[in-house]
Protein backbone atom coordinates (compact mmCIF):
# COMPACT_ATOMS: atom_id res chain seq x y z
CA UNK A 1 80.50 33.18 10.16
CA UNK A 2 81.46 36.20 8.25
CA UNK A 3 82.14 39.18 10.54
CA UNK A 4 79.85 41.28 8.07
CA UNK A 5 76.85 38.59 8.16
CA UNK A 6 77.39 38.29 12.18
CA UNK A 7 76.74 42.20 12.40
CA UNK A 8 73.76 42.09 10.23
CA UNK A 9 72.50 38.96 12.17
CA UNK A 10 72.91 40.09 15.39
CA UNK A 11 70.77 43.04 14.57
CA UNK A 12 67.89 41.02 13.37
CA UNK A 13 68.56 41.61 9.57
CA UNK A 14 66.55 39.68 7.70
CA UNK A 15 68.52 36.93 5.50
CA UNK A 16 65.67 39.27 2.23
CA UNK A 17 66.95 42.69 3.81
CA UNK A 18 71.35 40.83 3.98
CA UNK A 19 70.68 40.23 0.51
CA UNK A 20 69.55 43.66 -0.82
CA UNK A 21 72.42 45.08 1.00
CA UNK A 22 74.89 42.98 -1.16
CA UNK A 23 72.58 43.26 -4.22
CA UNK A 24 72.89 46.92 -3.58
CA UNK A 25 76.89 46.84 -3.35
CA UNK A 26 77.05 44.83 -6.70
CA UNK A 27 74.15 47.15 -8.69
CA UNK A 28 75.55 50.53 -7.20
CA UNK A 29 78.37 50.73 -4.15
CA UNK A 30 77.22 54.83 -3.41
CA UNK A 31 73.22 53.57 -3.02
CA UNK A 32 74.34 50.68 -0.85
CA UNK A 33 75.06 53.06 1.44
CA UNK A 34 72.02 54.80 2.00
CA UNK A 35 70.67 50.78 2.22
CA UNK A 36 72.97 50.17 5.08
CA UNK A 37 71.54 53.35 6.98
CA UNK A 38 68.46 52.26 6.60
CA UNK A 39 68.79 49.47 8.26
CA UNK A 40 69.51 51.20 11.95
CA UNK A 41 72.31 49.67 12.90
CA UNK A 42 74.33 52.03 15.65
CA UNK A 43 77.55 53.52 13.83
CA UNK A 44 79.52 52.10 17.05
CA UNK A 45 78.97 48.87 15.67
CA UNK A 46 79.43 49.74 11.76
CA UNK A 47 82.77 51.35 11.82
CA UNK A 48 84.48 48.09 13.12
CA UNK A 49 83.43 45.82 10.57
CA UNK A 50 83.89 49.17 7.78
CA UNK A 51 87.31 49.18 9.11
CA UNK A 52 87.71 44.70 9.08
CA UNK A 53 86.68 45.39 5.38
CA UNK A 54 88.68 48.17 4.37
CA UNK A 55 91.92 45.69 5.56
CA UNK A 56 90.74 42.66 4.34
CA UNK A 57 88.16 43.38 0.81
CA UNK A 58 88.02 39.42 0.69
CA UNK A 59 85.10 39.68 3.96
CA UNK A 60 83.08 40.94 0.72
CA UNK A 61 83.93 38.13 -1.33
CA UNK A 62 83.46 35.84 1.37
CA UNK A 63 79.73 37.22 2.47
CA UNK A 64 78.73 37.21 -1.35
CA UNK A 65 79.93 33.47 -1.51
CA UNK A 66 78.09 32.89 1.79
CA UNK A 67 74.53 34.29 0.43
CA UNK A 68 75.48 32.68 -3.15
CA UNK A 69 75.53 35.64 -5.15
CA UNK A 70 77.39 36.55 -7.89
CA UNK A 71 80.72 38.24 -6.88
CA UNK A 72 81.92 39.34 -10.58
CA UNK A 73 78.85 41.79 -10.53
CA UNK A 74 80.80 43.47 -7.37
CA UNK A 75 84.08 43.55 -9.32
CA UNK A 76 82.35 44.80 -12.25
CA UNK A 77 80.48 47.65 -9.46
CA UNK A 78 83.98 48.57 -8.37
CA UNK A 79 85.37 48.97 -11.31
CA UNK A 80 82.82 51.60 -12.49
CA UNK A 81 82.80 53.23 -9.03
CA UNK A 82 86.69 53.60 -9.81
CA UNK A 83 86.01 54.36 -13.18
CA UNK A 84 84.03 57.55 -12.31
CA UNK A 85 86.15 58.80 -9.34
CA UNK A 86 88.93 59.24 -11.72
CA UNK A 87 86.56 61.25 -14.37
């Protein structure tokens, strides 16, 4: 399983609440955030699979593919988030 989905599992994240996080990422990467807090998951736990992701962006891919979303709405989400940091 996808170190991202095990994290969320093993905190009793709903499969409604997994998907809002990655509908989140793909509508608006800075708000996802704020859904990720909200879900209470310690920060001890977090940081590790931030840091898995930061070396290997394809966990994202793999967790949209997992949940069957659409990933070119998370490219297209990036984009814009680089877009605007270099406004």
């Amino acid at each position: 399983m996808n170190p991202i989905l095990a994290v969320l599992k093993e905190h009793n994240v709903t499969d409604a609440q997994t998907k809002d996080v990655f509908q989140a990422l793909t509508d608006n990467p800075l708000m996802a955030m704020a859904t990720i807090q909200a879900l209470g998951i310690p920060q001890e736990k977090l940081q590790p699979v931030m840091f898995a992701v930061m070396q290997n962006p394809q966990l994202i891919k793999e967790a949209v593919d997992e949940l069957g979303l659409d990933f070119s709405k998370v490219e297209a989400a990036k984009a814009a988030v680089q877009e605007a940091s270099q406004k």
